[in-house]
Protein backbone atom coordinates (compact mmCIF):
# COMPACT_ATOMS: atom_id res chain seq x y z
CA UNK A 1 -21.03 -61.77 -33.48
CA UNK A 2 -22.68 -61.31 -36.57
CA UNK A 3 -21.58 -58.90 -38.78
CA UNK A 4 -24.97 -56.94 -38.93
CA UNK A 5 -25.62 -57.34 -35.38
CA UNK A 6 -22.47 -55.71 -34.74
CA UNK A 7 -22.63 -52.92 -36.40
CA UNK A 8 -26.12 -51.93 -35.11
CA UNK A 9 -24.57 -52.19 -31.87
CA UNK A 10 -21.64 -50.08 -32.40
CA UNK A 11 -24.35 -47.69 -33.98
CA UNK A 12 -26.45 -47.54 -30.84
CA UNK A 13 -23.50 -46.77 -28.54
CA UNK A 14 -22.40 -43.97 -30.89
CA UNK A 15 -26.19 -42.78 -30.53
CA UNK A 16 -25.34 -43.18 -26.63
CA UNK A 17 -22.45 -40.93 -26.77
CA UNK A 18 -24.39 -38.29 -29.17
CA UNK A 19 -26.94 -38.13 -27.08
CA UNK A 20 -24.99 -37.53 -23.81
CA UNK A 21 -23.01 -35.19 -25.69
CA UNK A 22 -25.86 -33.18 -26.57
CA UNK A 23 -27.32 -32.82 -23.23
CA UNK A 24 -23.69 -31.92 -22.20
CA UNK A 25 -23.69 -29.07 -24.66
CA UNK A 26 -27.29 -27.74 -23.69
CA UNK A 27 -27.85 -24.26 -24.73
CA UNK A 28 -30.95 -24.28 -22.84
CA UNK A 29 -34.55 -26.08 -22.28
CA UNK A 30 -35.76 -26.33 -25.77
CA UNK A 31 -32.11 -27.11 -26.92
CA UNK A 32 -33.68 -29.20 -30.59
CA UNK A 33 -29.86 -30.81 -30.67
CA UNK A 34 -30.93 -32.74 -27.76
CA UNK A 35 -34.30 -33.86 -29.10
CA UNK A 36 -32.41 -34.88 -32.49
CA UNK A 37 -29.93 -36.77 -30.23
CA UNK A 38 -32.72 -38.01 -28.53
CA UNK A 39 -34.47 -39.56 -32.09
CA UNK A 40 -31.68 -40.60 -33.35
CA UNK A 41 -30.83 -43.13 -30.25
CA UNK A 42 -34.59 -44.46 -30.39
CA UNK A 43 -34.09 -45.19 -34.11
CA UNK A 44 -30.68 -46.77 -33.38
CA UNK A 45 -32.59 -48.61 -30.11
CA UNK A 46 -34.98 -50.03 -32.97
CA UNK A 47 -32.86 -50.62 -35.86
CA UNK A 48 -30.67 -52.60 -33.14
CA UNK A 49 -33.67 -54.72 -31.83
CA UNK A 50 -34.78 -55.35 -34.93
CA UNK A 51 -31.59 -57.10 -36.07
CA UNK A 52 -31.63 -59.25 -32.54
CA UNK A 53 -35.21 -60.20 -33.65
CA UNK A 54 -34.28 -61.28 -37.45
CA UNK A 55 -31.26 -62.80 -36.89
CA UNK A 56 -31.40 -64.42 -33.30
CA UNK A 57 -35.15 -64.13 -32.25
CA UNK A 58 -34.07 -62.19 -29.52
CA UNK A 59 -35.34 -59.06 -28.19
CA UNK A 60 -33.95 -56.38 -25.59
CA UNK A 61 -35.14 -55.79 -21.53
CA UNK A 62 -36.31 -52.16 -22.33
CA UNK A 63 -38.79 -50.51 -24.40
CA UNK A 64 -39.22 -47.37 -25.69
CA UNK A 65 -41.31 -44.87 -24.55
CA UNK A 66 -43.73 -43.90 -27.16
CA UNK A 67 -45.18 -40.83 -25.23
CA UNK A 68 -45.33 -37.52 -27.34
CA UNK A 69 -43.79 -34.83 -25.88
CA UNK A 70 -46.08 -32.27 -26.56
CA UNK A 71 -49.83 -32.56 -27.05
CA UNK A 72 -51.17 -32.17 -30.77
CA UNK A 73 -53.85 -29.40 -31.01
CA UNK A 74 -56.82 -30.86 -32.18
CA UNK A 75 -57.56 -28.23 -34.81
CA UNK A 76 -54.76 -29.97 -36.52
CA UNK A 77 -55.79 -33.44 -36.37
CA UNK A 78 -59.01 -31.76 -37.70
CA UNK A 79 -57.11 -30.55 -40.83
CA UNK A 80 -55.90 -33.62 -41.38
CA UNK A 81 -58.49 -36.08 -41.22
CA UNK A 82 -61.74 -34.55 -42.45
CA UNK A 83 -63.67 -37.59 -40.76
CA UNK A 84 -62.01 -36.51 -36.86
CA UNK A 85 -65.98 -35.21 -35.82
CA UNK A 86 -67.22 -38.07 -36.95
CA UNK A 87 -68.40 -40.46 -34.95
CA UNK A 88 -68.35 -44.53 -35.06
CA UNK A 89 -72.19 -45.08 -36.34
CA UNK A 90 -71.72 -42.39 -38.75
CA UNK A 91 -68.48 -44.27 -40.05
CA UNK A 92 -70.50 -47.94 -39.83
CA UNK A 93 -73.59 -46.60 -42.06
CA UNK A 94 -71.02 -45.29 -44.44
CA UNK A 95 -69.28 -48.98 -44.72
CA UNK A 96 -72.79 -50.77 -44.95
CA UNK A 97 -72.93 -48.54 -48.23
CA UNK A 98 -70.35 -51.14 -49.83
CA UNK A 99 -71.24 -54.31 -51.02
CA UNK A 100 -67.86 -55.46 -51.55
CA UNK A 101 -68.99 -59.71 -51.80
């Protein structure tokens, strides 16, 4: 086994272990060690299946559930994106502004 490919894997079982270890160690429902755990195992899960891809062309059975844990409030998307009321006609007119041939 490839040298790389290796030592993603032995990443992503340590990641395993964390993880289990966290949710072992629990100091309640909103422990953040287990969410941390939890990150750090997806990144390892990608970083892993990333180096199958490059190096083999291969790719894993699973995939990751991208699902956000907790809703964002939408006064915060707000503050960050000044167009968020917007809506898509308004945003067309303001690209048929640009001549850009």
């Amino acid at each position: 086994m490839d040298s790389n490919a290796h030592e993603a894997l032995r990443l992503l079982v340590a990641a395993y272990e964390e993880h289990l270890a966290a949710i072992l160690a629990r100091r309640g429902d909103e422990d953040a060690s287990v969410d941390d755990a939890y990150d750090a195992l997806a990144d390892a899960f990608d970083r892993y299946e990333a180096v199958l891809d490059v190096e083999y062309g291969e790719t894993l059975p699973m995939l990751l559930d991208d699902v956000e844990l907790e809703e964002p409030d939408d006064d915060e998307d707000d503050a960050l994106d000044a167009h968020a009321g917007e809506d898509e006609d308004v945003l067309d007119d303001d690209l048929d502004d640009f001549q850009l041939r």
